[in-house]
Protein backbone atom coordinates (compact mmCIF):
# COMPACT_ATOMS: atom_id res chain seq x y z
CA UNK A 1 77.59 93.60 120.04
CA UNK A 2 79.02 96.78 119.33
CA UNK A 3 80.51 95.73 116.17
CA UNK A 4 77.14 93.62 115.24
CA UNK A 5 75.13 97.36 116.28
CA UNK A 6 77.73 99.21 113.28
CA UNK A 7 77.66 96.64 110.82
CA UNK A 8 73.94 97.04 110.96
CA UNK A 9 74.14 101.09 110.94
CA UNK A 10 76.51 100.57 108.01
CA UNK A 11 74.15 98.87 105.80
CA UNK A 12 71.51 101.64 106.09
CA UNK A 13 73.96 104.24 105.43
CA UNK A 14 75.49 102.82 102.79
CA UNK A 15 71.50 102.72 101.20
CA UNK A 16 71.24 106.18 102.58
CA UNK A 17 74.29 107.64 100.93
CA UNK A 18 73.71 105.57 97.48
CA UNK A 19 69.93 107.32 97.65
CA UNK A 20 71.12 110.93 98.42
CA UNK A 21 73.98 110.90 95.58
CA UNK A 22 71.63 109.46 93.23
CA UNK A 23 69.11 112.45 94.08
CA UNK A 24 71.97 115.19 94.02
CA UNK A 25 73.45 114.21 90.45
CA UNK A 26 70.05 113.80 89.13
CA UNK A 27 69.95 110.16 88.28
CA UNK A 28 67.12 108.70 90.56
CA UNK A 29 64.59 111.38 88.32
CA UNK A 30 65.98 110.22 85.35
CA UNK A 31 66.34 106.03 85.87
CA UNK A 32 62.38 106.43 87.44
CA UNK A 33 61.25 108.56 84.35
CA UNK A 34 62.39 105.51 82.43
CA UNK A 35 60.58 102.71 84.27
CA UNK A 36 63.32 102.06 87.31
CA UNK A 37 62.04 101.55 90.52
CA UNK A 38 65.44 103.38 92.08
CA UNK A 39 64.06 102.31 95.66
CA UNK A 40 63.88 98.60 94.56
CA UNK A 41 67.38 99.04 93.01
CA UNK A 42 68.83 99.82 96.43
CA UNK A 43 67.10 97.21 98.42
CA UNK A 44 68.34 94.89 95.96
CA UNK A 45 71.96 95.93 95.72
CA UNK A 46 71.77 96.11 99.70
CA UNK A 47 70.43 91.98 99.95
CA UNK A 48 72.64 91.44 97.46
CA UNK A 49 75.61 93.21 98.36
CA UNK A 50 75.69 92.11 102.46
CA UNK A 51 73.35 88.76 102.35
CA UNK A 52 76.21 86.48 101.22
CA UNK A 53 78.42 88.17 103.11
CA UNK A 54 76.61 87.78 106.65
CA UNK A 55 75.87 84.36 105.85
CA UNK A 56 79.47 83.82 105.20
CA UNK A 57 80.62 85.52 108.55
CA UNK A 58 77.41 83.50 110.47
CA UNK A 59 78.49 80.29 109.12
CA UNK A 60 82.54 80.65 109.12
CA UNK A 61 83.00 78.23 111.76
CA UNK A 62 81.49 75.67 110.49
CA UNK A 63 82.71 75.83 106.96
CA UNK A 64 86.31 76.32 108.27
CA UNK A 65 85.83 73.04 110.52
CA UNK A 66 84.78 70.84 107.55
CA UNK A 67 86.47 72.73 104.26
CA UNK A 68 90.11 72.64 106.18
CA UNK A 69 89.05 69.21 108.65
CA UNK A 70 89.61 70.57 111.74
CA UNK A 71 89.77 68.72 114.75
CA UNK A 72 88.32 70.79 117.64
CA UNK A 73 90.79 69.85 120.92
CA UNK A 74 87.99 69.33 123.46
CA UNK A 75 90.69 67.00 125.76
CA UNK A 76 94.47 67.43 125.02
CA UNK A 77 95.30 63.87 123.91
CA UNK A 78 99.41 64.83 124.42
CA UNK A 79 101.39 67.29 125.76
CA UNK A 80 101.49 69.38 122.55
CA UNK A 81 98.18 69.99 122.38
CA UNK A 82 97.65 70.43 125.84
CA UNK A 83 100.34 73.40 125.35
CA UNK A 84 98.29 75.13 122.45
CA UNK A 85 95.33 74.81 124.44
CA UNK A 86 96.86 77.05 127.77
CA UNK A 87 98.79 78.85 125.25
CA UNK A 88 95.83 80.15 123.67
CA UNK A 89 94.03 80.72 127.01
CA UNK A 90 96.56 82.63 128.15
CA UNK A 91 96.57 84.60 124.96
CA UNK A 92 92.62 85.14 125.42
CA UNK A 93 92.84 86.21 128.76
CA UNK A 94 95.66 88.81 128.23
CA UNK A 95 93.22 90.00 125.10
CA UNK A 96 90.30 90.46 126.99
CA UNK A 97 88.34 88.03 125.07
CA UNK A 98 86.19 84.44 126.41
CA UNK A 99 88.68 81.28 125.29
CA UNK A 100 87.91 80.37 122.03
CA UNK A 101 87.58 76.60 120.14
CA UNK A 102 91.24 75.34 119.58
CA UNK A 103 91.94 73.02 116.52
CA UNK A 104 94.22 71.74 114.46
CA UNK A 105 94.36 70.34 110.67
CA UNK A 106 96.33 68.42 108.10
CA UNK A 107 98.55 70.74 105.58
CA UNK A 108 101.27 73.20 105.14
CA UNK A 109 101.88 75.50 107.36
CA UNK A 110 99.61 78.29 108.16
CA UNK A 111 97.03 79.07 111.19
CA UNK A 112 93.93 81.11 111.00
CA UNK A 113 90.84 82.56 113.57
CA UNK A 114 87.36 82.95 112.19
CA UNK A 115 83.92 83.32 113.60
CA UNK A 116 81.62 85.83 113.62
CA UNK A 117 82.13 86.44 116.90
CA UNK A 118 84.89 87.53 119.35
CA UNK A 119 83.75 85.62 122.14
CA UNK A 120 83.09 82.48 120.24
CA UNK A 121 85.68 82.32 118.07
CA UNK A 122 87.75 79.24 116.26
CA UNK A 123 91.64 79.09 116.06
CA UNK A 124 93.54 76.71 114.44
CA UNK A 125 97.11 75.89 113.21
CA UNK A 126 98.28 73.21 110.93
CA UNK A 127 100.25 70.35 111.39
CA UNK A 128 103.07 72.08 109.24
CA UNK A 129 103.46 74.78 111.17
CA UNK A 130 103.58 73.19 114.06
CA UNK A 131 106.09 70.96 113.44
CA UNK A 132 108.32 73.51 111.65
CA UNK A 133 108.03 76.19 114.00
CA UNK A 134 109.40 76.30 117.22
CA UNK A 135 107.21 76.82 120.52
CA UNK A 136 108.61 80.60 120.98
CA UNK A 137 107.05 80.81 117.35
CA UNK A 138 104.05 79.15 117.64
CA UNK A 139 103.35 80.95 120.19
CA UNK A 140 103.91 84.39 118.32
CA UNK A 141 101.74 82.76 115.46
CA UNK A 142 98.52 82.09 118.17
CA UNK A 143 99.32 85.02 119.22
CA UNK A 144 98.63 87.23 115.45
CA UNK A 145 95.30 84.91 115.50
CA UNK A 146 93.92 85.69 119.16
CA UNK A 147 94.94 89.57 117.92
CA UNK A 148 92.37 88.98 114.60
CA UNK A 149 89.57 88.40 116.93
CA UNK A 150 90.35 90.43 119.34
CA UNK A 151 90.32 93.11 117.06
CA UNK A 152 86.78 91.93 115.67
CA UNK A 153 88.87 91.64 112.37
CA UNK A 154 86.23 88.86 111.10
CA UNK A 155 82.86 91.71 110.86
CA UNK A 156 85.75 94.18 109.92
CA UNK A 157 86.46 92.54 106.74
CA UNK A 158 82.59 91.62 106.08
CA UNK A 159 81.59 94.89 106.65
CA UNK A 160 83.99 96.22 104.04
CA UNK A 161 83.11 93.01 101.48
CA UNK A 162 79.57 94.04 102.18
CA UNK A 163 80.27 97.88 101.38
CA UNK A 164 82.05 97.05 98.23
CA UNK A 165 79.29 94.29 97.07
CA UNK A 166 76.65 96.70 97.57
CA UNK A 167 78.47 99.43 95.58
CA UNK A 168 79.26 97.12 92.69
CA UNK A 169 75.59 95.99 92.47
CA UNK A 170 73.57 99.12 92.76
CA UNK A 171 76.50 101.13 89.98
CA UNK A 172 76.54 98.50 87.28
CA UNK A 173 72.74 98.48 87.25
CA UNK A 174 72.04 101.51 87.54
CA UNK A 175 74.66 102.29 84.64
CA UNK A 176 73.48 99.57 82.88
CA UNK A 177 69.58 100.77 82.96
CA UNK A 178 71.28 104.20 81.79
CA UNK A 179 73.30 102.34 78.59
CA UNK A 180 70.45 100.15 77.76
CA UNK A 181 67.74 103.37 77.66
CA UNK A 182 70.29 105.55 75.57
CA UNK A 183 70.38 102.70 72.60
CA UNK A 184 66.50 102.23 73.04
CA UNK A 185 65.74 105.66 72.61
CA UNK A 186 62.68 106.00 70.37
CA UNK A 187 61.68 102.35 70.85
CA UNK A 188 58.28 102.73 72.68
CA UNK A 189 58.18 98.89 73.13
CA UNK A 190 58.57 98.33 77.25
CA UNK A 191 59.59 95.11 77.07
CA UNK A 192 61.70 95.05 80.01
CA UNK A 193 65.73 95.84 80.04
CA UNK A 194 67.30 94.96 76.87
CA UNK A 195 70.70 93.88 75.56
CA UNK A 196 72.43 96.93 76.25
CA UNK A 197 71.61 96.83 80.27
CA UNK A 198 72.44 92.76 80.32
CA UNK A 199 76.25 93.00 78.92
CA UNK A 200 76.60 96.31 80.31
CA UNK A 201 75.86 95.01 83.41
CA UNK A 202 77.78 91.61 83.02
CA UNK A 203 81.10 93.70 82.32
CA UNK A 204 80.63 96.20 84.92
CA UNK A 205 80.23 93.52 87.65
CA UNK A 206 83.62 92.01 86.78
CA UNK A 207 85.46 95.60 86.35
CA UNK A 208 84.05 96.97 88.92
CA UNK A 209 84.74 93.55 91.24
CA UNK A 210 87.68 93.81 90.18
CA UNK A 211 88.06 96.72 92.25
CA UNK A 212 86.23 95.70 94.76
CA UNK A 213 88.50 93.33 95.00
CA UNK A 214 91.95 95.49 95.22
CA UNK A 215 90.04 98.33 98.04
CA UNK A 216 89.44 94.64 100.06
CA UNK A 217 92.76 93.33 99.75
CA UNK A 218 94.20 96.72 100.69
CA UNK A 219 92.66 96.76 104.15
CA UNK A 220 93.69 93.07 104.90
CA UNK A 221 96.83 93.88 104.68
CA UNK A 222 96.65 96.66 107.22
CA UNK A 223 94.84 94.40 109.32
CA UNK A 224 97.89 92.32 109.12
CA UNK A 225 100.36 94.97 110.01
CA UNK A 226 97.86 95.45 113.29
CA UNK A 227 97.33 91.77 113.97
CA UNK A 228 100.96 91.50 113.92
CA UNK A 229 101.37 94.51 116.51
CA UNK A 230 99.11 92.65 117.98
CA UNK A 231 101.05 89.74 118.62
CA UNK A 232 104.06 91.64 119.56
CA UNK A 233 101.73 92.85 122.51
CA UNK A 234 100.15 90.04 124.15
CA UNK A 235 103.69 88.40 123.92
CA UNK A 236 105.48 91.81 125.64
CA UNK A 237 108.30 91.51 122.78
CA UNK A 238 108.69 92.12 119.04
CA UNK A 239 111.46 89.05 118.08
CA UNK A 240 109.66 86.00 118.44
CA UNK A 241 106.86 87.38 115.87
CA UNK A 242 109.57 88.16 113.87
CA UNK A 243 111.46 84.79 113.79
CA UNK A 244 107.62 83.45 112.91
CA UNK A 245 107.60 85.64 109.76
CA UNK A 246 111.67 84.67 108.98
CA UNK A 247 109.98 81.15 109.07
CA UNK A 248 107.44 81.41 107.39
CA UNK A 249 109.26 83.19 104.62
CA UNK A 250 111.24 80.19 104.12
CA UNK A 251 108.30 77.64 103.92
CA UNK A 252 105.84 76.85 101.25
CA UNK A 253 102.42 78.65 103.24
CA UNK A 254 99.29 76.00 103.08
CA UNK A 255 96.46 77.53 101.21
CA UNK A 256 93.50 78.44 102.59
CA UNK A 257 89.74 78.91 100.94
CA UNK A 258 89.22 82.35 100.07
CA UNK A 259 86.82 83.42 102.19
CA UNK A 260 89.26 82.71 105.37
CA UNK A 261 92.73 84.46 103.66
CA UNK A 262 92.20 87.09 105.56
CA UNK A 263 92.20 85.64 108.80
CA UNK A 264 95.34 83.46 108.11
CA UNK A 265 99.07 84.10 109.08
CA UNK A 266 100.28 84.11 105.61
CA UNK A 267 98.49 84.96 101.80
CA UNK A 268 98.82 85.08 98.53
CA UNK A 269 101.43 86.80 96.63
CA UNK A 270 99.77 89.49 94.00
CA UNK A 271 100.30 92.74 94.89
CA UNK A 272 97.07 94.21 94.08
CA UNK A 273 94.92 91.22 95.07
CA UNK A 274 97.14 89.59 98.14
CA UNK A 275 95.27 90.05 101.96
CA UNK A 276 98.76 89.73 103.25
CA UNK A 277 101.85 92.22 102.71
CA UNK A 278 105.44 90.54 101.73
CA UNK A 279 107.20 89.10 104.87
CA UNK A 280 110.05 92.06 105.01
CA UNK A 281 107.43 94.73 104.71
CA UNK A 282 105.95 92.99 107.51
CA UNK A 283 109.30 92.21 109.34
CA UNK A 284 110.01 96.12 109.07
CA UNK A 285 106.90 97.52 110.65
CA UNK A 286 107.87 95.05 113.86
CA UNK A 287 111.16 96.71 113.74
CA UNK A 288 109.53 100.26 113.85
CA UNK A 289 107.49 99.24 116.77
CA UNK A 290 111.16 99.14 118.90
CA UNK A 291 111.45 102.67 118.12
């Protein structure tokens, strides 16, 4: 609740902070002198910029369960999964969080947690990594996952999505308003926005989601390097987190839909745009933690 309480505080003061900036350089007096409701503007970049965003976090579970095909273990059918199932009980308990749902899908390997939140959260591995892991590594692996949630890193990442959404809204508007009144100037026709604010806008959206994009991708990767710690914690020992990573360096990862990347034990590979960092950089912070 404490995390639901700041992602709701965060919303109003990223409004807040938008308005006052606005006021300070000027900009609201100007944009309502020329016809823009700057109030409306910031309600719309704020439904805009966190709507999708919650509903993505709200419905996670679900969409993981039936984008990847999990299958929720609600009675161990072998001994395997009867061993992922304690496994990530005992993980839970050691975290301090309620057990979550255990599953496990078709693919290459990777695992993930998702849910929005920490008390009823999902977990699942894939059939690759379980059979090219060993248990010791699994383990470290369910371990990373049980450390996302425990770490609330699911309304984490929203919250920052939701931050950079709502920035990239209410900026390329508003500097789109300011473009298309500059080229109008003289027209007294008030026939709405004109060309200048629609392509100013439609560029802006992708240059400035663009780096939206990069500031997001930069903080899943330090969620990583804590998720990781994580692990190393609840297990009481660095190596067998490592050996997961070793692993996992040397397999082809399964892909997962974007909106779960973050939560997953491995990522893609650009450097700007990846939500995980390369396995050594990874392998070296583990290292560090030995002192």
């Amino acid at each position: 609740m404490k995390r639901i309480a700041l992602f709701l505080l965060t919303n109003i003061a990223v409004v807040a902070v938008l308005g006052v900036v606005a006021s300070l350089l000027g900009v609201n007096r100007y944009l309502t002198a020329n016809g823009l409701d700057l109030t409306s503007l910031l309600g719309f970049a704020l439904v805009m910029g966190f709507g999708g965003s919650i509903i993505s976090l709200l419905m996670s579970k679900m969409i993981a369960k039936m984008s990847m095909g999990v299958q929720i273990i609600s009675a161990p059918r072998n001994a395997d999964e009867a061993w992922i199932v304690e496994t990530v009980r005992e993980l839970a308990d050691k975290a301090g969080i309620q057990m979550p749902e255990v599953g496990i899908y078709e693919g290459e390997p990777n695992a993930f947690a998702t849910g929005a939140f920490k008390n009823s959260a999902l977990v699942a591995v894939s059939t690759g990594l379980l059979s090219g892991m060993t248990r010791d590594e699994v383990r470290a692996v369910l371990g990373h996952e049980i450390a996302h949630v425990a770490n609330g890193d699911m309304v984490t990442m929203t919250l920052i999505q939701g931050v950079m959404n709502t920035f990239v809204v209410f900026a390329s508007r508003a500097i789109g308003y300011l473009v298309d009144s500059f080229l109008r100037r003289g027209d007294d026709r008030n026939s709405g926005p004109g060309i200048g604010y629609m392509v100013t806008t439609l560029v802006l959206d992708i240059v400035f989601g663009f780096v939206a994009a990069i500031i997001v991708a930069w903080f899943s990767r330090q969620r990583e390097f804590r998720a990781d710690a994580g692990s190393a914690q609840l297990l009481g020992q660095t190596q067998p987190m490592i050996n997961a990573l070793y692993r996992l360096g040397g397999m082809q990862p399964g892909e997962l839909p974007k909106s779960m990347q973050a939560m997953g034990i491995a990522g893609g590979i650009g450097a700007l745009f990846s939500s995980h960092p390369p396995i050594e950089q990874r392998v070296e912070a583990l290292k560090a933690l030995r002192g």
